[in-house]
Protein backbone atom coordinates (compact mmCIF):
# COMPACT_ATOMS: atom_id res chain seq x y z
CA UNK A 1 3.43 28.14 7.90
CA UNK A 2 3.86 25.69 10.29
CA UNK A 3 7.47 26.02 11.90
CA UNK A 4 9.32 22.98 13.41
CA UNK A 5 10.43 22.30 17.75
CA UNK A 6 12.18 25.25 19.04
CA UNK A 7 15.93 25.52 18.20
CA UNK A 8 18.27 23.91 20.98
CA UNK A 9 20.23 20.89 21.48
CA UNK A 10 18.84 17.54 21.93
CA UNK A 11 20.71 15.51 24.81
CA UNK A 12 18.72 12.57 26.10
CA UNK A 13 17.08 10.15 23.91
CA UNK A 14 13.53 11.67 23.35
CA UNK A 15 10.25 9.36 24.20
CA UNK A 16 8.86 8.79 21.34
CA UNK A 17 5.85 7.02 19.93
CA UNK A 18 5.39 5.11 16.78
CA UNK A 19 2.07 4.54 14.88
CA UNK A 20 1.67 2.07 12.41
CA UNK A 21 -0.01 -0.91 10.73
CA UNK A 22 1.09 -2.72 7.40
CA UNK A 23 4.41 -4.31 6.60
CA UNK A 24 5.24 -0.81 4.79
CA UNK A 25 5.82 0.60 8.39
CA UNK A 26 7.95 -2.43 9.84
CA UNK A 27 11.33 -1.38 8.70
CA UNK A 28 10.88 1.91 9.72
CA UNK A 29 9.80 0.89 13.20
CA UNK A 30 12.63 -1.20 13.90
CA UNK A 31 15.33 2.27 12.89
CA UNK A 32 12.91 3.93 15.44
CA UNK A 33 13.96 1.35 17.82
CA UNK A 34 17.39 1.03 16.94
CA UNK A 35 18.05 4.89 16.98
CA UNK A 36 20.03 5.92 20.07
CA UNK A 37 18.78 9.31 19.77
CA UNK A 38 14.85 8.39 20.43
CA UNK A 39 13.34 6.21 23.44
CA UNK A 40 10.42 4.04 21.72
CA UNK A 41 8.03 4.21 25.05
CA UNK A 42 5.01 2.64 22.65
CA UNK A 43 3.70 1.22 19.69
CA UNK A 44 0.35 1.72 18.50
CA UNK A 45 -1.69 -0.23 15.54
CA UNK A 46 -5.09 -2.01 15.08
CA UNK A 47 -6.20 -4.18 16.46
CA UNK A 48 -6.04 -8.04 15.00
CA UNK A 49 -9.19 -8.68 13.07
CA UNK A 50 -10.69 -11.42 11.21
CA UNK A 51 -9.44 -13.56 8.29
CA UNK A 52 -10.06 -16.14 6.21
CA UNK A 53 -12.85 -18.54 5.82
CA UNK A 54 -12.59 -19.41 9.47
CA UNK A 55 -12.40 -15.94 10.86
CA UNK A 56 -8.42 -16.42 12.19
CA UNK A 57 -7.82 -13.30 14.73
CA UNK A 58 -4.80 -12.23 12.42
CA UNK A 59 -2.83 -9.11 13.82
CA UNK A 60 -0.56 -6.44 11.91
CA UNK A 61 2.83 -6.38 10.52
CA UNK A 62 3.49 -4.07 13.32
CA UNK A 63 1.93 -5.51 16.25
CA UNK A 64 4.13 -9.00 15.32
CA UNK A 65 7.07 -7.34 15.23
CA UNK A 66 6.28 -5.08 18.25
CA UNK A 67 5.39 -7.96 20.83
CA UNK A 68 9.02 -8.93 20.18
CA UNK A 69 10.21 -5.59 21.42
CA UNK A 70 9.91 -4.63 25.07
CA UNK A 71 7.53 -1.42 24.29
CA UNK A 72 3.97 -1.23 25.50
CA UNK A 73 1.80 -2.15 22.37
CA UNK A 74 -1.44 -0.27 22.28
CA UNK A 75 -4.21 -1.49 19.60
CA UNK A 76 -7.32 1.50 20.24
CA UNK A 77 -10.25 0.25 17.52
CA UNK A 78 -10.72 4.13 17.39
CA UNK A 79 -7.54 6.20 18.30
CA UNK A 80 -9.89 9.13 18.81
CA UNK A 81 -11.07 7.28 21.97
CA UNK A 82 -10.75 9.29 25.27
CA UNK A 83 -9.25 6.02 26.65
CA UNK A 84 -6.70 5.54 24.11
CA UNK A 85 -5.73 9.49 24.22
CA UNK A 86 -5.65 9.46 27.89
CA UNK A 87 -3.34 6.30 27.52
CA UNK A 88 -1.26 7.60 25.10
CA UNK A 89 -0.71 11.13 27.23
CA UNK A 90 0.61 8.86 30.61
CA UNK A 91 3.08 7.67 27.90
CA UNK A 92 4.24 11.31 28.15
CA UNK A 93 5.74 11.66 23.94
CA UNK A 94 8.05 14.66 22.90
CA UNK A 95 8.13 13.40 19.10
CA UNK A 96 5.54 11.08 17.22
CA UNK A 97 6.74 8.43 14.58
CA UNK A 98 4.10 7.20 11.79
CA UNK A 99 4.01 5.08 9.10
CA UNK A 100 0.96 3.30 7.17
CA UNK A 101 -1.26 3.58 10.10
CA UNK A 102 -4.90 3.34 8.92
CA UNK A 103 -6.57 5.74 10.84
CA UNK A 104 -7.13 9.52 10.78
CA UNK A 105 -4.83 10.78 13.88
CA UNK A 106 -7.66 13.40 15.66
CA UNK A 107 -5.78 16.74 17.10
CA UNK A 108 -5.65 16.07 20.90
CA UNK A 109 -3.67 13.41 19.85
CA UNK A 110 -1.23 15.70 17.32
CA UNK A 111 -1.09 17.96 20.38
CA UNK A 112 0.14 15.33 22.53
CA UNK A 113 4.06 15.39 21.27
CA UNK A 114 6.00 18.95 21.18
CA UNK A 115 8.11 17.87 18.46
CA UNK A 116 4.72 16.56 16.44
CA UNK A 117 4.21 13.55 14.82
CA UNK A 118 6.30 13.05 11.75
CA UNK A 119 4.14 10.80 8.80
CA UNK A 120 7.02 9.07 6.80
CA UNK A 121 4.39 8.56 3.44
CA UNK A 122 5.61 6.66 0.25
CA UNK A 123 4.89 9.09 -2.50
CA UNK A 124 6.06 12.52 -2.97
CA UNK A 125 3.45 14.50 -1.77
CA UNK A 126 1.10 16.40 -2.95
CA UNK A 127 0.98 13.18 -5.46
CA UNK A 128 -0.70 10.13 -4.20
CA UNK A 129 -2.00 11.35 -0.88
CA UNK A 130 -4.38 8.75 0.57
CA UNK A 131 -4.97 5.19 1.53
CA UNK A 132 -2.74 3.51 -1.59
CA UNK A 133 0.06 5.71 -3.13
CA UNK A 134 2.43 2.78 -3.85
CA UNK A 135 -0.84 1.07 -5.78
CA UNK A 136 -1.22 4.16 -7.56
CA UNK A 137 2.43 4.90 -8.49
CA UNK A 138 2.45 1.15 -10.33
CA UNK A 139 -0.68 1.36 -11.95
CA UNK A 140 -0.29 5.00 -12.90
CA UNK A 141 3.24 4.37 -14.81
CA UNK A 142 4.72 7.45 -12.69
CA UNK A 143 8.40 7.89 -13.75
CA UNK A 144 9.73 8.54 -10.88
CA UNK A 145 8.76 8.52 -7.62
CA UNK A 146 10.02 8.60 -3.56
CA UNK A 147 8.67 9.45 0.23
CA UNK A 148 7.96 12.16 2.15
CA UNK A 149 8.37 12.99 5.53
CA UNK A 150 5.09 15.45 6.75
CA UNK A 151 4.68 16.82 9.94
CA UNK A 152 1.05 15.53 10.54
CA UNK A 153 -1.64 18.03 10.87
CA UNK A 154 -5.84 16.84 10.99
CA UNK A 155 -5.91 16.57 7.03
CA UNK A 156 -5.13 13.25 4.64
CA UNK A 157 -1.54 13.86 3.99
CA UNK A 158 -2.10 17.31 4.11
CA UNK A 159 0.81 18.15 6.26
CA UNK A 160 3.47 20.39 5.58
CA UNK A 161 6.75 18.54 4.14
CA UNK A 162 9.93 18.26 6.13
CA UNK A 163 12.02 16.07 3.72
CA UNK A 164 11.83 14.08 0.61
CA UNK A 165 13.93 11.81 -1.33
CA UNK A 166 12.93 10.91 -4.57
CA UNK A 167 14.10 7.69 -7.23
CA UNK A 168 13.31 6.54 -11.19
CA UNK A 169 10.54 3.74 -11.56
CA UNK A 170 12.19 1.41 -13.77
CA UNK A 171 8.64 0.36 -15.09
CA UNK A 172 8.89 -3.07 -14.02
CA UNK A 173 8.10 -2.47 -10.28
CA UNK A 174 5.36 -4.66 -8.48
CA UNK A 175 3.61 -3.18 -5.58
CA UNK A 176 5.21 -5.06 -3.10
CA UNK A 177 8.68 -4.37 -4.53
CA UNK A 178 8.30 -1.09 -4.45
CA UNK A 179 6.90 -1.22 -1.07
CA UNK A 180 9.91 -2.79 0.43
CA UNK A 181 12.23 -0.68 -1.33
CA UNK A 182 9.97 2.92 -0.22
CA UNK A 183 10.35 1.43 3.56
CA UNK A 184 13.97 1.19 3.90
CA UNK A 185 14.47 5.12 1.83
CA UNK A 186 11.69 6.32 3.96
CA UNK A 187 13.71 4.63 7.08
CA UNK A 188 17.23 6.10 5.88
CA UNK A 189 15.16 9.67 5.08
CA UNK A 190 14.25 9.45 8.82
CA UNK A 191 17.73 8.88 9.96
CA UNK A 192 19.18 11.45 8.04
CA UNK A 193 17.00 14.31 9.36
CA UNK A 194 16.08 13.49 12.99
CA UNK A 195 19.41 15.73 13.97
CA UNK A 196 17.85 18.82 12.66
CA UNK A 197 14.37 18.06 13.26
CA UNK A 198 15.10 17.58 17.22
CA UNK A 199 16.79 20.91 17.39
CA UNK A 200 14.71 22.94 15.52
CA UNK A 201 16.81 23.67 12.25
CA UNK A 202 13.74 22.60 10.05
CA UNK A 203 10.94 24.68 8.74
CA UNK A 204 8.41 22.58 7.31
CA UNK A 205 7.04 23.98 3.96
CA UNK A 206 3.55 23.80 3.19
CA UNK A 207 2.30 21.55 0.45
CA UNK A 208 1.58 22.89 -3.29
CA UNK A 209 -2.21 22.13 -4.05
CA UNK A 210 -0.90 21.86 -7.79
CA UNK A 211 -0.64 18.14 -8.61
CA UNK A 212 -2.25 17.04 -5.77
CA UNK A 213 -4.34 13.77 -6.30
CA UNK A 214 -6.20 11.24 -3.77
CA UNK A 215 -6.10 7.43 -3.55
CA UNK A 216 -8.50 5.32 -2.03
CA UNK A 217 -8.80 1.65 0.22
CA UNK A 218 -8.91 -0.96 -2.50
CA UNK A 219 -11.31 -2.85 -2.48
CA UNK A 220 -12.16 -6.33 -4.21
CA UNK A 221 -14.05 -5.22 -7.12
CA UNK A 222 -11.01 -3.91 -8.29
CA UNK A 223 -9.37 -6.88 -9.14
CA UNK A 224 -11.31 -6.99 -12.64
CA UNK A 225 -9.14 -6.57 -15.68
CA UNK A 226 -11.33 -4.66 -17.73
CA UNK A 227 -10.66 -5.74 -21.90
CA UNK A 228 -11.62 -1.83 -22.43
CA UNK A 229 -8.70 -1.20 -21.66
CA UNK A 230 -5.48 -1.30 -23.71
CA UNK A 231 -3.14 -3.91 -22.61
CA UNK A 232 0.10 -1.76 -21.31
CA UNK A 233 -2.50 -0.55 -18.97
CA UNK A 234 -3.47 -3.85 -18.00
CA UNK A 235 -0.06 -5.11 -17.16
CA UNK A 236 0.38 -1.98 -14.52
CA UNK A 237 -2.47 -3.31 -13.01
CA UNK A 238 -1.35 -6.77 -12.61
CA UNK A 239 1.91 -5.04 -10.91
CA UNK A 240 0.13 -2.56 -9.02
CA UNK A 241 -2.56 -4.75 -7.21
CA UNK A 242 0.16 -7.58 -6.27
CA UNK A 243 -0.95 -9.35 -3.69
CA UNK A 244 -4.47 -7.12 -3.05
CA UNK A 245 -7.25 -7.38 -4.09
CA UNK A 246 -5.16 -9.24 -7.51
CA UNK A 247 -6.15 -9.21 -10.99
CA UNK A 248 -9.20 -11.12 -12.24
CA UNK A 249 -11.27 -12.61 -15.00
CA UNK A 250 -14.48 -14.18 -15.12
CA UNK A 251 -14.00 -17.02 -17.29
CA UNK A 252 -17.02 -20.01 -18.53
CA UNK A 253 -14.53 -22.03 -16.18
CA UNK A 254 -14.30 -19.86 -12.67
CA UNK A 255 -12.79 -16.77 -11.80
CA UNK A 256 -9.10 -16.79 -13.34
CA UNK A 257 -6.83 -14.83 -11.38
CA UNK A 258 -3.61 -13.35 -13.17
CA UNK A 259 -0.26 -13.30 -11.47
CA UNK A 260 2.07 -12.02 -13.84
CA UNK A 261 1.68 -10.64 -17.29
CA UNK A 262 2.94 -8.78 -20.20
CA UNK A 263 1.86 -6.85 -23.02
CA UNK A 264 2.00 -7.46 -27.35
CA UNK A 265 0.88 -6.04 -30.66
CA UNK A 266 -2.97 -7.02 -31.29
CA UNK A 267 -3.05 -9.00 -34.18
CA UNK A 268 -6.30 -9.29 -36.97
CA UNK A 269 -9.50 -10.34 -35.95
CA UNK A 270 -8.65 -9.66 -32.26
CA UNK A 271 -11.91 -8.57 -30.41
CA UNK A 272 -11.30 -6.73 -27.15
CA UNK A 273 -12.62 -9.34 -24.18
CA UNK A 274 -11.51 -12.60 -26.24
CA UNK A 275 -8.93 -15.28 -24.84
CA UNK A 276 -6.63 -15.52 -27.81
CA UNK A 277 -3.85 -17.96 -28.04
CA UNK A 278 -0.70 -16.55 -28.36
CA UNK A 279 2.63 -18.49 -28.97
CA UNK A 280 2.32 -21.53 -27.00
CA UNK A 281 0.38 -19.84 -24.12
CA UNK A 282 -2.43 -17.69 -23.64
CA UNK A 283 -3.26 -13.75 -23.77
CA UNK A 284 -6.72 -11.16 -23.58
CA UNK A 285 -7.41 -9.24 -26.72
CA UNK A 286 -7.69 -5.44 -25.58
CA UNK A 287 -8.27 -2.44 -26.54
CA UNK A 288 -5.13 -1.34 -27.55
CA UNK A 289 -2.65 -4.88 -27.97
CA UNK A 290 -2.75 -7.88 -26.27
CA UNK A 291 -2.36 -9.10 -22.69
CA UNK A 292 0.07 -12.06 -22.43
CA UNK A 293 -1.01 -14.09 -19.63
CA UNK A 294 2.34 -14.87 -18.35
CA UNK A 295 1.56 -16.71 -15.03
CA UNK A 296 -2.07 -17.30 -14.39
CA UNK A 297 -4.32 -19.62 -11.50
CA UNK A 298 -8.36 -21.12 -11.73
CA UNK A 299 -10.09 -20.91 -8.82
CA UNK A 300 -9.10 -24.13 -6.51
CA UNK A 301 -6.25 -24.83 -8.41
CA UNK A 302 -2.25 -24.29 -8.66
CA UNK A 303 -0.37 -21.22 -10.34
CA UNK A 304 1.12 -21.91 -13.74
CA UNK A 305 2.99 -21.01 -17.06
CA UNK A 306 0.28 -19.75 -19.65
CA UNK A 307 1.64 -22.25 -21.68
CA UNK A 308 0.94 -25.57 -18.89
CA UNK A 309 -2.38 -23.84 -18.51
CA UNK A 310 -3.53 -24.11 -22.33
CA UNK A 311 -2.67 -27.11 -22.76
CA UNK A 312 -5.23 -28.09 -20.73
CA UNK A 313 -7.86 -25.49 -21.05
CA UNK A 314 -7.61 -25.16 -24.29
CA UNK A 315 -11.68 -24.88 -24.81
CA UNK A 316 -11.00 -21.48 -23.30
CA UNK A 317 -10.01 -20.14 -26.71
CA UNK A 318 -12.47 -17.88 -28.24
CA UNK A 319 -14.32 -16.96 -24.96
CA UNK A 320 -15.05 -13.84 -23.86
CA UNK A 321 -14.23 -12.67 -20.49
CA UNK A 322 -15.27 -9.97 -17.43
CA UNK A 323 -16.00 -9.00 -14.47
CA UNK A 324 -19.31 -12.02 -14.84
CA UNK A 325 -18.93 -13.92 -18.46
CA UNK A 326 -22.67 -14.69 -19.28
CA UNK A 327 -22.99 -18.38 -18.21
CA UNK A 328 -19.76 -18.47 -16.39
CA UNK A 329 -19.46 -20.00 -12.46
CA UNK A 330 -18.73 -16.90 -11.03
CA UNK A 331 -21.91 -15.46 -12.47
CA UNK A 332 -23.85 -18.08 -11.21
CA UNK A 333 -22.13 -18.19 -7.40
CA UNK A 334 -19.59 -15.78 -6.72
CA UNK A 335 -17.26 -16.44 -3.66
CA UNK A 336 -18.15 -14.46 -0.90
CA UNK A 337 -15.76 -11.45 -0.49
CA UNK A 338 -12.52 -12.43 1.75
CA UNK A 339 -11.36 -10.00 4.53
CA UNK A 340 -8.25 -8.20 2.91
CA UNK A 341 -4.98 -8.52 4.66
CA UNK A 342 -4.18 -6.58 7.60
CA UNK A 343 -1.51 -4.64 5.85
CA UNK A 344 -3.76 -4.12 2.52
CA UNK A 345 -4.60 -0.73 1.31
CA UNK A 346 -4.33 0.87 4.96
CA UNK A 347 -4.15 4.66 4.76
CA UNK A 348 -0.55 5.70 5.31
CA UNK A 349 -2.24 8.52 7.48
């Protein structure tokens, strides 16, 4: 078992470092800062990378918000680096602070703070380690859910667990909701146990294996609404992949991209893969029901109601739909892949 700093009393603020990336870690970053009992002495993230059509230099949630704050900001492409160890050692850190970093943390850095580095990770551990838990926790339906502070060690959230704190889904969650509401509990989680952490009254407890699962980096393919699928299903999706990579369907008109969505009984002659009409607006025959298409965008054009949309796409109805309709303009000349935003899918390790 890993066992927490030595028991004592923490006096002056401790120099601490925070790690972090996407927009998951912002809020938590700025209690680090805040928190008269820790001295931020730096801030690291990646570096700004590419976006867009014309290749924009775009950088992280994190590094915006940290040029604001008087800390050195330190953006290693690899963190494994001797330069960006040997860096991060003059910075002299008793106590690490990360959150939705995106890279694997190599052990001379772990070995770097006394206290360790505590990984504040929104899922409750062993469930949803990886590069997207909140994703997962949408599309997966999971009842309830919550964040767990780790103390890191050189596995993917394999750490042992110092504290958790845990909430109901109400089943109507997007992933960015949930994302801003996981921040500020995985902030106030922080702030309620730095007291004992700092003076040694915590003993981390090693992770169950049981119920332990892995997420992955999305990636754009996995946009595609697949019609093999049963419609309640479908609608997670939608929820779960707001605003990356987004939902999709290859239509005879361009790639239709689905912004919000919900689900209803099929009804006869429904063949999974169809665009059915449904009230005044438009749904997806499934496998199990139908997919309303609530709130839906062409390629090149505006978001609007399913119902605005049918009325003028109506020759829509009847086709069938995927990941490349036969005949359709995607098939023909897909859109080359965009960069994915710099907070998208990072690993929260």
């Amino acid at each position: 078992m890993t066992a927490g700093p030595a028991p004592g009393r923490a006096a002056d603020p401790v120099r601490t470092v925070f790690f972090g990336s996407g927009s998951f870690a912002v809020p938590i970053l700025d209690a680090v800062a805040a928190d008269p009992r820790l001295e931020l002495v730096g801030v690291v993230t990646a570096p700004d990378r590419p976006a867009g059509r014309g290749r924009t230099l775009l950088p992280t949630p994190v590094a915006l918000r940290a040029r604001t704050m008087w800390a050195p900001l330190l953006q290693p492409a690899r963190l494994r680096e001797p330069e960006a160890i040997e860096r991060l050692g003059v910075l002299r850190p008793a106590l690490g602070v990360l959150a939705d970093y995106g890279q694997i943390v190599p052990a001379e850095v772990l070995e770097l703070p006394a206290l360790g580095i505590l990984n504040i990770h929104p899922s409750l551990l062993p469930r949803h380690r990886g590069a997207s838990p909140i994703q997962a926790t949408v599309a997966g339906g999971d009842a309830a859910t919550g964040v767990t502070i780790m103390r890191m060690d050189e596995g993917l959230d394999t750490g042992p667990i110092v504290a958790t704190t845990s909430w109901s889904t109400t089943g109507r969650e997007t992933a960015p909701e949930l994302e801003r509401h996981a921040a500020q509990e995985g902030a106030a989680l922080l702030g309620r146990t730095l007291d004992r952490w700092l003076v040694g009254e915590i003993r981390p407890e090693p992770q169950p294996e049981t119920g332990a699962t892995l997420t992955r980096r999305l990636r754009r393919a996995d946009a595609v609404l697949d019609p093999e699928r049963g419609a309640a299903e479908l609608e997670r999706h939608v929820r779960a992949h707001m605003p990356w990579p987004g939902s999709t369907l290859a239509t005879p008109l361009g790639q239709l991209t689905v912004h919000r969505a919900s689900i209803a009984a099929a009804e006869p002659g429904d063949e999974p893969g169809t665009l059915v009409g449904h009230g005044d607006g438009l749904a997806l025959a499934t496998a199990d029901g139908r997919l309303v298409l609530d709130e839906l965008q062409l390629a090149g054009r505006r978001s609007m109601p399913g119902a605005e949309f049918l009325r003028g796409q109506r020759e829509l109805l009847g086709t069938w739909v995927g990941s490349a309709a036969p005949g359709s303009r995607a098939a023909v000349a897909a859109e080359p892949e965009a960069a994915e935003p710099p907070s998208a899918g990072a690993p929260r390790s």
